[in-house]
N, C-alpha and C. Protein backbone atom coordinates (compact mmCIF):
# COMPACT_ATOMS: atom_id res chain seq x y z
N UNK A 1 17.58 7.76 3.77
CA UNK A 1 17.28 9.07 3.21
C UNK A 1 18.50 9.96 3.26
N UNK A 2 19.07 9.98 4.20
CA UNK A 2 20.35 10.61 4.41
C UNK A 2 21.66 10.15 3.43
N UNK A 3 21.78 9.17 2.91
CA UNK A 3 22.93 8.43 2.10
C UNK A 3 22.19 8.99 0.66
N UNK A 4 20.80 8.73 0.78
CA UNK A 4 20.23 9.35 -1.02
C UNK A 4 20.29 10.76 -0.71
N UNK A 5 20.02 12.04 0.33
CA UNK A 5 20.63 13.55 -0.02
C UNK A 5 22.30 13.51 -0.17
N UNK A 6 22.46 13.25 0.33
CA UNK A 6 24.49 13.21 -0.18
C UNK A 6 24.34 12.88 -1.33
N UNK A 7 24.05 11.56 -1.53
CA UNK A 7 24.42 10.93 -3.50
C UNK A 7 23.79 11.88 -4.17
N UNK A 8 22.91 12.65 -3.87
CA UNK A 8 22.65 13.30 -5.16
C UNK A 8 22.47 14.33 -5.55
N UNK A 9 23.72 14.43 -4.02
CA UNK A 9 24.22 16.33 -3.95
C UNK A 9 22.92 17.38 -3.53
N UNK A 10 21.63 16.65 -2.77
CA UNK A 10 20.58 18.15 -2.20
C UNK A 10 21.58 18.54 -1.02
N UNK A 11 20.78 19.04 -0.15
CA UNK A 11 20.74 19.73 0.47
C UNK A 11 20.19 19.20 1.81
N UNK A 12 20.28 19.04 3.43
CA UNK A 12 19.46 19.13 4.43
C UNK A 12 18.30 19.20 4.22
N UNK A 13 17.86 20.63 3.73
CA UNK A 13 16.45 21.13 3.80
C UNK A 13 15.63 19.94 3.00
N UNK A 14 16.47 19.59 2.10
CA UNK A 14 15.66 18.42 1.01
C UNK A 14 14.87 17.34 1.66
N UNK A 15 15.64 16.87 2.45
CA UNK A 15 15.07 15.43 3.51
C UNK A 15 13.82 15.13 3.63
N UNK A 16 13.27 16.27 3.71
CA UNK A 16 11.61 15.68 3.80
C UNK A 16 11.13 15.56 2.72
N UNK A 17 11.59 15.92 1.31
CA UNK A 17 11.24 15.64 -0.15
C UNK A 17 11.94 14.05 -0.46
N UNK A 18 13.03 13.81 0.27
CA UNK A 18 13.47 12.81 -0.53
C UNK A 18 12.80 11.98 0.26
N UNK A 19 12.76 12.10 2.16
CA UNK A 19 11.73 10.58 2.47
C UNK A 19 10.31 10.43 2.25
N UNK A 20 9.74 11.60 1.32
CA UNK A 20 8.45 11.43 0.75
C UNK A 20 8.35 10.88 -0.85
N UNK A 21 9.77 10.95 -1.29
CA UNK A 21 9.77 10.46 -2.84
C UNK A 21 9.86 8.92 -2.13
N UNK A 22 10.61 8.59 -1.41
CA UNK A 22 11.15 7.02 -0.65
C UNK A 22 9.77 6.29 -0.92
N UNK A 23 9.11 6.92 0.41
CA UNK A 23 8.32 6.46 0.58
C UNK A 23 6.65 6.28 -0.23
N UNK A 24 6.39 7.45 -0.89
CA UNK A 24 5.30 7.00 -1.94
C UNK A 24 6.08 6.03 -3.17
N UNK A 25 7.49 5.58 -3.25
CA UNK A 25 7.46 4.69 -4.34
C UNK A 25 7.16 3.19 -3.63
N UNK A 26 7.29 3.24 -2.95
CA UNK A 26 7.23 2.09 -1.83
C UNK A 26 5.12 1.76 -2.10
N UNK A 27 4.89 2.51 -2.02
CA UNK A 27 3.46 2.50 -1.89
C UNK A 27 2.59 2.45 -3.56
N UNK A 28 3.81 2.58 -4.97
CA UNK A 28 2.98 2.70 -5.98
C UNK A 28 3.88 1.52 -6.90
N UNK A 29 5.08 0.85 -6.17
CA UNK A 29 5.55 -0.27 -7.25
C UNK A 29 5.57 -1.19 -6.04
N UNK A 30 6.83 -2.24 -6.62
CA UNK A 30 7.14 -3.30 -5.89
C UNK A 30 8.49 -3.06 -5.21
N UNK A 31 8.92 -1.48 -4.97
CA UNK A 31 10.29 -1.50 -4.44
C UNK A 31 9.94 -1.71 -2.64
N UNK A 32 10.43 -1.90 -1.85
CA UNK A 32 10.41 -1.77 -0.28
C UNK A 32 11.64 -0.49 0.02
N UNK A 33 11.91 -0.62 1.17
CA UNK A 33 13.05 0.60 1.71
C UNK A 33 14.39 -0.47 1.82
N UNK A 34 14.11 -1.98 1.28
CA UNK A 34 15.88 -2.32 1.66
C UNK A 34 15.93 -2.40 0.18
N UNK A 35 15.04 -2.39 -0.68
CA UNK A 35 15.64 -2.44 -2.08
C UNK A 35 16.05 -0.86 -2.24
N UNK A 36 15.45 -0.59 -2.18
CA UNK A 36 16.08 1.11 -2.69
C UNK A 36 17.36 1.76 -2.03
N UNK A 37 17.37 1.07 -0.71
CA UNK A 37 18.81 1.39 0.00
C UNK A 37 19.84 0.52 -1.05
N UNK A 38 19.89 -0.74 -1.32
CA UNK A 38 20.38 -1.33 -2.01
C UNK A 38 20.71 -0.82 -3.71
N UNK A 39 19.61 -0.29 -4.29
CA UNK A 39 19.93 0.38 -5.48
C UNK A 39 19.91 1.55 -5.53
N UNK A 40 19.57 2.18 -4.85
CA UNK A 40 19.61 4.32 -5.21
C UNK A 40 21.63 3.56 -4.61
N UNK A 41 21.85 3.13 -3.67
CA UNK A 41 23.63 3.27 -3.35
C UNK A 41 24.53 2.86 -4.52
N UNK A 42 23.70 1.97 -5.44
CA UNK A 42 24.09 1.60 -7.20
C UNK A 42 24.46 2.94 -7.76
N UNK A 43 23.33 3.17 -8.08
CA UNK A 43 22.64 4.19 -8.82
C UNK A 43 23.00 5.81 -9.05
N UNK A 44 23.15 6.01 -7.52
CA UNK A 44 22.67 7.74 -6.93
C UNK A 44 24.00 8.32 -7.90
N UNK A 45 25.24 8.22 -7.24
CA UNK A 45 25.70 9.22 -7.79
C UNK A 45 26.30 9.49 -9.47
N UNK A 46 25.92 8.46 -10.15
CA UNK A 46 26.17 8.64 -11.70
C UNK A 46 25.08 9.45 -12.36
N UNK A 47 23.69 8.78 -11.51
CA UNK A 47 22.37 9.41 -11.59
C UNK A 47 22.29 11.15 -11.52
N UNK A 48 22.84 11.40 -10.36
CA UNK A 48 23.29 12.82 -10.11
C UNK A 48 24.62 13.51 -11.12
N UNK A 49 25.29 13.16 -11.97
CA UNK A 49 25.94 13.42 -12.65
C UNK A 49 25.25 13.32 -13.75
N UNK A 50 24.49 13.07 -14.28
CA UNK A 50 23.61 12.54 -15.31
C UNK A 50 22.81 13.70 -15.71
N UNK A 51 22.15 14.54 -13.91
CA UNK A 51 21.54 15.13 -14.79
C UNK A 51 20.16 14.50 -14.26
N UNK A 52 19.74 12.98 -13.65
CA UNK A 52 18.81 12.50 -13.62
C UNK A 52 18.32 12.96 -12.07
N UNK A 53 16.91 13.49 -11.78
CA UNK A 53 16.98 13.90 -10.29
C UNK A 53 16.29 12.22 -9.83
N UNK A 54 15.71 12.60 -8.57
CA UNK A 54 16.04 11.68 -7.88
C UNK A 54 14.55 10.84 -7.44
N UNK A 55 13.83 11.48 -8.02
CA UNK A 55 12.36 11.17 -8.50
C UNK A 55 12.13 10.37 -9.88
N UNK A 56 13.26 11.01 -10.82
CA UNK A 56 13.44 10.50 -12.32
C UNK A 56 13.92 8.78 -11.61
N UNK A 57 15.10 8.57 -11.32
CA UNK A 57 15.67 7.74 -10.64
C UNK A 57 14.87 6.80 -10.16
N UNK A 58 13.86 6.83 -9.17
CA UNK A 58 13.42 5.89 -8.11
C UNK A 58 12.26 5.64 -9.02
N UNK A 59 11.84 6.14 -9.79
CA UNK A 59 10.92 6.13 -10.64
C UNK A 59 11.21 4.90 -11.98
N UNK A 60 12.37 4.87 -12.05
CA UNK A 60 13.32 4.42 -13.21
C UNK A 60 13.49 2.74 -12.27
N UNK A 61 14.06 2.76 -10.98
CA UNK A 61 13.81 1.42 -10.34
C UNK A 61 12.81 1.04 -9.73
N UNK A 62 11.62 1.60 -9.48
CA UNK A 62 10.62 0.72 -9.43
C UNK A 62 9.63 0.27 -11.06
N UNK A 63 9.99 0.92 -11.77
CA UNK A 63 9.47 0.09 -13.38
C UNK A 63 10.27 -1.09 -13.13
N UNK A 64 11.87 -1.10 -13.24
CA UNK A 64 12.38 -2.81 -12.95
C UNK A 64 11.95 -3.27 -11.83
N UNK A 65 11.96 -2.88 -10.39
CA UNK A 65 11.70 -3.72 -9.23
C UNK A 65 10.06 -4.39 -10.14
N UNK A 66 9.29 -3.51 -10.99
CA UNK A 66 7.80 -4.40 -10.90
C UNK A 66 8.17 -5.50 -12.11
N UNK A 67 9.17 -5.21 -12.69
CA UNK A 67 9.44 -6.47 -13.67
C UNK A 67 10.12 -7.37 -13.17
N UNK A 68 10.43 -7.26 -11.69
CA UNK A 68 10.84 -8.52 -11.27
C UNK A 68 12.70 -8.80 -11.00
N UNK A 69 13.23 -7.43 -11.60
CA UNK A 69 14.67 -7.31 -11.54
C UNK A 69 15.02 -6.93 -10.33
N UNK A 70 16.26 -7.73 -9.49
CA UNK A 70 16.07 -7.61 -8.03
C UNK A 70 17.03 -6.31 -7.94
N UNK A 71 17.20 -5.45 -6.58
CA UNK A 71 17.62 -4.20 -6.59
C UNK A 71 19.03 -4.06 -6.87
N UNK A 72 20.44 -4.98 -6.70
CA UNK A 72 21.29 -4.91 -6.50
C UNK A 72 21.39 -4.49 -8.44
N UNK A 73 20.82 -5.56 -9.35
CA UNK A 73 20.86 -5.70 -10.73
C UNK A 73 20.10 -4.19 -11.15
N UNK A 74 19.03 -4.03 -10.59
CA UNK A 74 18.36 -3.00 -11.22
C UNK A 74 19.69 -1.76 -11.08
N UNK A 75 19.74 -1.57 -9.76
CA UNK A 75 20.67 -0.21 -9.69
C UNK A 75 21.95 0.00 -10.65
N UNK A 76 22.93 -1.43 -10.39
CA UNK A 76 23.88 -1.30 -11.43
C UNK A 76 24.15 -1.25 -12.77
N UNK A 77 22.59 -2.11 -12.88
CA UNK A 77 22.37 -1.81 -14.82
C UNK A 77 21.81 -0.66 -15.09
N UNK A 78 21.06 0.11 -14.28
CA UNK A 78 20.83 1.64 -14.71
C UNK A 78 22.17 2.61 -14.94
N UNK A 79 22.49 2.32 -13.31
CA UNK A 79 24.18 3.00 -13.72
C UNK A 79 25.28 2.56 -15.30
N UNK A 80 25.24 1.59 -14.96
CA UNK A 80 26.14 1.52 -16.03
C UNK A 80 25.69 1.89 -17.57
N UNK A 81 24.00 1.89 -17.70
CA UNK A 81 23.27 2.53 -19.22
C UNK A 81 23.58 3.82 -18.74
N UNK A 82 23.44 4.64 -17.64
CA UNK A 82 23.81 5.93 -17.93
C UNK A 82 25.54 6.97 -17.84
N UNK A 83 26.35 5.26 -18.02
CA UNK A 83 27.47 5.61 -17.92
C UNK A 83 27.91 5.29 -19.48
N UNK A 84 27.26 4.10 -19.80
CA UNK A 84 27.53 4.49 -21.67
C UNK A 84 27.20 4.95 -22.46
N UNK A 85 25.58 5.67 -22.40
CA UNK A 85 25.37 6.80 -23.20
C UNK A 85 26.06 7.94 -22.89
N UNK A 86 26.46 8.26 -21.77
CA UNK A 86 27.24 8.96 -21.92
C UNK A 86 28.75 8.95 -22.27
N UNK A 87 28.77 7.50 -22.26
CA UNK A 87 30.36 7.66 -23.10
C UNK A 87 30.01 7.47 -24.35
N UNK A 88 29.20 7.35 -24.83
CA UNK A 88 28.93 7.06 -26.16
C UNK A 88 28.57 8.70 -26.91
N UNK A 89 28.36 9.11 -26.29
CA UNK A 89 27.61 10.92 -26.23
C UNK A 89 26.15 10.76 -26.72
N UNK A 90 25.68 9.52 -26.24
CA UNK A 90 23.88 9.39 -26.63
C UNK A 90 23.04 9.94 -25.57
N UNK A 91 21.84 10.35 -26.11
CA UNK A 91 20.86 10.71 -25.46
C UNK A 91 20.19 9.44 -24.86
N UNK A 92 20.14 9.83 -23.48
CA UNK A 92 19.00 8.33 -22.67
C UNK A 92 18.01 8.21 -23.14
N UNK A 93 17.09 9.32 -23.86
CA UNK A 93 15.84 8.66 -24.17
C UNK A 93 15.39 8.19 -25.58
N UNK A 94 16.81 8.91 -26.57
CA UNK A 94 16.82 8.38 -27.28
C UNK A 94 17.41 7.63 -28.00
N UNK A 95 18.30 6.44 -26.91
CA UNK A 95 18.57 5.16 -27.04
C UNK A 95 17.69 4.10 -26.65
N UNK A 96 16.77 4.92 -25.66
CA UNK A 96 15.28 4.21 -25.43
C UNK A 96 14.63 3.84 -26.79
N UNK A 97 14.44 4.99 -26.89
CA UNK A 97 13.63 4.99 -28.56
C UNK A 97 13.89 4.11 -29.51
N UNK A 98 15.21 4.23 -29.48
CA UNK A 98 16.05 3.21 -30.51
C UNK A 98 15.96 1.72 -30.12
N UNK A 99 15.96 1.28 -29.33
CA UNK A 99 15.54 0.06 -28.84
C UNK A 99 13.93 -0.27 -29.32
N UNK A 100 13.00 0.80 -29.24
CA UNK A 100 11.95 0.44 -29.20
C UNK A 100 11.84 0.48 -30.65
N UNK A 101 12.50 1.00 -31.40
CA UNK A 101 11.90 0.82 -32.98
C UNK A 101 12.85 -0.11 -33.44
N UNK A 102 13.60 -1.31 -32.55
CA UNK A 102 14.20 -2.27 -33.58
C UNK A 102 13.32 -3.12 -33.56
N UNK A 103 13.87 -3.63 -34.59
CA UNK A 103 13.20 -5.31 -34.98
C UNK A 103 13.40 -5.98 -33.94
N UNK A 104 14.37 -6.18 -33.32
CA UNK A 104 15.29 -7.12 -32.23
C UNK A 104 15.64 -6.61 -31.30
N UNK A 105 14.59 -6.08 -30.67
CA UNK A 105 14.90 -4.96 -28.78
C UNK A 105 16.62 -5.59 -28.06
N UNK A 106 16.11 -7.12 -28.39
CA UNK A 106 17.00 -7.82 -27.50
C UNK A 106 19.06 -7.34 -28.24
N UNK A 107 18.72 -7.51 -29.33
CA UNK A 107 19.64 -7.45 -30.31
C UNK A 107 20.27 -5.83 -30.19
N UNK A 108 19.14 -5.16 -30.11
CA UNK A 108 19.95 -3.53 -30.56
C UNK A 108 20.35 -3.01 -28.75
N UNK A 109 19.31 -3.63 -28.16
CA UNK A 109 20.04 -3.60 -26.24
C UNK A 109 21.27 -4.09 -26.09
N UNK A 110 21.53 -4.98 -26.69
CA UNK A 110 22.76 -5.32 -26.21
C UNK A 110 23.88 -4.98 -27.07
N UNK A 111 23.50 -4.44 -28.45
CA UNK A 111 24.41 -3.67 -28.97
C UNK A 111 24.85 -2.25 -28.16
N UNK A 112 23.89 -1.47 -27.53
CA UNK A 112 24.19 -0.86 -27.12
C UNK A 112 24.81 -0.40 -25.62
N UNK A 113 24.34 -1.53 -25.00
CA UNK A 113 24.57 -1.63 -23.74
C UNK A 113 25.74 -2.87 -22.92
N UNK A 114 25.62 -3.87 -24.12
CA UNK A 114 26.57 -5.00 -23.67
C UNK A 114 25.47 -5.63 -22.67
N UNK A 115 26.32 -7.14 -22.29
CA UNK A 115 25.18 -8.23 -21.74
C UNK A 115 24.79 -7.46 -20.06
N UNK A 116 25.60 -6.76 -19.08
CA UNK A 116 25.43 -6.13 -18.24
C UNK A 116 24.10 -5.02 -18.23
N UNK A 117 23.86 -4.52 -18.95
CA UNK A 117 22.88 -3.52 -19.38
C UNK A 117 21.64 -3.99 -20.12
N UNK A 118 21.47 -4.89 -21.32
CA UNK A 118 20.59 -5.03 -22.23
C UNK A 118 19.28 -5.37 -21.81
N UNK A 119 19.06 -6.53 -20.65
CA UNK A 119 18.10 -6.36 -19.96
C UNK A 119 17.29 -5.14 -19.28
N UNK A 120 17.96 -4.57 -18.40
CA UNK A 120 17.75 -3.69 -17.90
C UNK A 120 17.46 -2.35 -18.83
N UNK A 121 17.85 -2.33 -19.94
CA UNK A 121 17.39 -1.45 -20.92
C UNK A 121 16.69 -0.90 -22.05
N UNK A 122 16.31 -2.63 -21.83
CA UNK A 122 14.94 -2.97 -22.59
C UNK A 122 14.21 -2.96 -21.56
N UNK A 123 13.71 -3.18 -20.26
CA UNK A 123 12.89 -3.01 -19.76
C UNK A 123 12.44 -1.45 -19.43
N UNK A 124 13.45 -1.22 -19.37
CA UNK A 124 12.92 0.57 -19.36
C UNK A 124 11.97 1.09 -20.70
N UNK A 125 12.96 0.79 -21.89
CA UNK A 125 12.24 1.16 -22.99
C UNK A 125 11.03 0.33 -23.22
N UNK A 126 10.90 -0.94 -22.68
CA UNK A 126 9.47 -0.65 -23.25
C UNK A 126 8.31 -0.60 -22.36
N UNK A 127 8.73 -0.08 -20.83
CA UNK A 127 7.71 0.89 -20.31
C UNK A 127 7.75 2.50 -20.12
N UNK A 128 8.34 2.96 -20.49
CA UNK A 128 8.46 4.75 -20.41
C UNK A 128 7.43 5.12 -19.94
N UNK A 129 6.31 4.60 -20.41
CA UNK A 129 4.97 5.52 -20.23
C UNK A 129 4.39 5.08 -18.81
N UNK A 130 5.05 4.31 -18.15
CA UNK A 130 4.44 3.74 -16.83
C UNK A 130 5.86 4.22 -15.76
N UNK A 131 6.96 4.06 -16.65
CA UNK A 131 8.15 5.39 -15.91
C UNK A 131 7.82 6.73 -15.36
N UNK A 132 7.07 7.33 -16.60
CA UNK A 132 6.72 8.35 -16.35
C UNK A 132 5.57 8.97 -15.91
N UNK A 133 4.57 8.10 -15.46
CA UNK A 133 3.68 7.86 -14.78
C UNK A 133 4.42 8.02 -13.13
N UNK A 134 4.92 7.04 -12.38
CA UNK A 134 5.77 7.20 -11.27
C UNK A 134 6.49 8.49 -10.99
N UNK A 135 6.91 8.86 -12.35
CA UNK A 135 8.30 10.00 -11.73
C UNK A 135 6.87 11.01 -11.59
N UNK A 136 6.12 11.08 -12.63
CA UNK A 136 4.89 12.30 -12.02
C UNK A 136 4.23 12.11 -10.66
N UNK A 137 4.27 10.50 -10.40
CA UNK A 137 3.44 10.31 -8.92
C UNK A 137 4.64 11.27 -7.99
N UNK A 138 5.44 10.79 -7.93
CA UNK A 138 6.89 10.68 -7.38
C UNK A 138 7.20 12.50 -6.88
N UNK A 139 6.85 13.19 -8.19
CA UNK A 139 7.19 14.73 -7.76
C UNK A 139 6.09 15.42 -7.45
N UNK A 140 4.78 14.70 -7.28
CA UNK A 140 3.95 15.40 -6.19
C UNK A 140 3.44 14.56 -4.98
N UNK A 141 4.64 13.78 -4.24
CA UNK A 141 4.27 13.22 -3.28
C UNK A 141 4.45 13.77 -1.88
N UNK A 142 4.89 15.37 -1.91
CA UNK A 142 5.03 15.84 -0.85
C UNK A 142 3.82 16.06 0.56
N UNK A 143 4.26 15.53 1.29
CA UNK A 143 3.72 15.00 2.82
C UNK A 143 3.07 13.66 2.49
N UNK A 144 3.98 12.55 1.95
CA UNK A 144 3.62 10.92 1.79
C UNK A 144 4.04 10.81 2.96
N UNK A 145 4.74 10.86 3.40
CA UNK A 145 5.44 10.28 4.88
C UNK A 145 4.80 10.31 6.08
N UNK A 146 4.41 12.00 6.26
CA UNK A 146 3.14 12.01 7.48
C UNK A 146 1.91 11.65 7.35
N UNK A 147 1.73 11.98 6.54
CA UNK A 147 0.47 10.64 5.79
C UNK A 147 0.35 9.47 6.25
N UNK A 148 1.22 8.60 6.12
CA UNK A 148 1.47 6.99 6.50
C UNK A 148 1.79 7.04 7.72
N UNK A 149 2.28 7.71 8.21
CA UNK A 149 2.88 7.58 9.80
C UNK A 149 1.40 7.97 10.64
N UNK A 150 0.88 8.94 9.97
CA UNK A 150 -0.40 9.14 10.90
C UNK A 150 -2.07 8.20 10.75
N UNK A 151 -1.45 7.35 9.79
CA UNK A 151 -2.51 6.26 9.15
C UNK A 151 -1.93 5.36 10.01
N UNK A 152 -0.40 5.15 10.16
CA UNK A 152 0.10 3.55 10.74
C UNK A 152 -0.36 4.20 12.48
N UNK A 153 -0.54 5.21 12.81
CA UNK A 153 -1.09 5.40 14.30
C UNK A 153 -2.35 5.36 14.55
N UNK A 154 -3.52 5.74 13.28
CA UNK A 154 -4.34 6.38 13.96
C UNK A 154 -5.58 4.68 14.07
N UNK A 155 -5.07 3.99 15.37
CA UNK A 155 -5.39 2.60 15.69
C UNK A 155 -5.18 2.52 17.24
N UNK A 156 -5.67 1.34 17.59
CA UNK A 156 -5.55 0.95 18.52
C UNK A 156 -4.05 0.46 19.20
N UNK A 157 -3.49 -0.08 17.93
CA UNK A 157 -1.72 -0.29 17.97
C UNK A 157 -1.17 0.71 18.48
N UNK A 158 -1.33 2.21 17.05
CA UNK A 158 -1.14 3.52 17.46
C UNK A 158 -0.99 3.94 18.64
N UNK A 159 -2.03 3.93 19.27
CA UNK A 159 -2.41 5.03 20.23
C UNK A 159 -1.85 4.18 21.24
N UNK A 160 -1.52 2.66 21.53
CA UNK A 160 -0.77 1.64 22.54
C UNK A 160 0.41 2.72 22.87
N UNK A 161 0.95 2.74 21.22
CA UNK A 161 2.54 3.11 20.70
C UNK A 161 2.67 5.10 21.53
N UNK A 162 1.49 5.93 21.07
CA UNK A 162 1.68 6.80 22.04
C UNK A 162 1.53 6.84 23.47
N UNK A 163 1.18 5.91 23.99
CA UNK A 163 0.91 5.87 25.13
C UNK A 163 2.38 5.57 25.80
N UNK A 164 2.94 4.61 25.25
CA UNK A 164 4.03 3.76 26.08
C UNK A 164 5.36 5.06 25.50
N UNK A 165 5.00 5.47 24.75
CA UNK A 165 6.05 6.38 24.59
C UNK A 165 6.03 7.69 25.71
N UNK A 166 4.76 7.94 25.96
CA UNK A 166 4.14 9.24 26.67
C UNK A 166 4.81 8.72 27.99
N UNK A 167 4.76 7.61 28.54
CA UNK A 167 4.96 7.12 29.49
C UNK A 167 6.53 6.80 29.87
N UNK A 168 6.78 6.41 29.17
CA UNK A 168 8.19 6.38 29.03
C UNK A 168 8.82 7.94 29.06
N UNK A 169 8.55 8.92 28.21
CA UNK A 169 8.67 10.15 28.42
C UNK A 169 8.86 10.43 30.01
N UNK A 170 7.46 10.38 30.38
CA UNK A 170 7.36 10.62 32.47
C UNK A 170 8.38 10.11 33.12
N UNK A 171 8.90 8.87 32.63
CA UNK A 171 9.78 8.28 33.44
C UNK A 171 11.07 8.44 33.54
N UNK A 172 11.73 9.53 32.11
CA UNK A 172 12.79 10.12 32.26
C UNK A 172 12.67 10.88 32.77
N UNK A 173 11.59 11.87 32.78
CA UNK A 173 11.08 12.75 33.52
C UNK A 173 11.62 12.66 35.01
N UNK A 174 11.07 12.00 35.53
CA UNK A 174 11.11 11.43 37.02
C UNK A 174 12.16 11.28 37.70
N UNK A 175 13.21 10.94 36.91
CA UNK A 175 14.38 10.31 36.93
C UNK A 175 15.74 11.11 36.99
């Protein structure tokens, strides 16, 4: 969480927004927390130059993590589509578009993107609407984190886990 507020230029105060974006994507695709360490560190800071926040983003790699594109590929082929529309001076969504109204997705992706990108940019375009489904989960997931943390306690495991901690506490205590 700390390496994704730097990349994408928040703030401290942000932290508990970004390990609640982390963590509800974790809970609504197929990303985990070592894929996303692995691709938001792709990703983050072109993403943040882009323009793209960071909900748009994680939102953007778990549509590929559920198609099966592993994180190292997902992150760098996002980066690099949002490093040639912008050298190209195209709009991201509507090179999406453009993909989606060719005859040959495969054909006009990789015209536009080269073999590094074309995958990865057809898979975006032809889910947007399940993209943007996520990035909406994504920007109202605030308090996902204590949520899960107080679900992964409220057990018999849990309450082991406060105990031995409580206890452990006393014993510095003591000491």
């Amino acid at each position: 969480a700390g390496s994704a507020v730097r990349a994408f230029g928040l703030d401290s105060k942000d932290t508990a927004r970004v390990v609640d974006v982390l963590t509800k994507s974790t809970t609504i695709s197929a990303l985990d927390f070592t894929k996303l360490e692995t691709a938001i560190a792709q990703v983050a800071p072109v993403a943040k130059n882009a323009g793209v926040s960071i909900e748009e983003t994680t939102a953007l790699l778990g549509t590929l993590s559920d198609a099966g594109v592993d994180a190292s590929t997902a992150g760098t082929g996002l980066r690099n589509i949002l490093l040639d529309v912008a050298d190209k001076g195209l709009d991201f969504n509507e090179a999406l578009e453009d993909i989606n109204s060719s005859t040959d997705k495969n054909a006009r992706s990789l015209e536009l993107f080269g073999k590094r990108g074309a995958v990865v940019a057809t898979i975006i375009a032809e889910n947007q609407e399940k993209t943007a489904q996520y990035s909406d989960t994504l920007e109202n997931s605030f308090g996902t984190a204590v949520d899960i943390a107080n679900q992964k306690l409220d057990n018999l495991d849990g309450d082991l886990t406060k105990l031995s901690s409580a206890w452990e506490g006393l014993l510095l205590n003591l000491t």
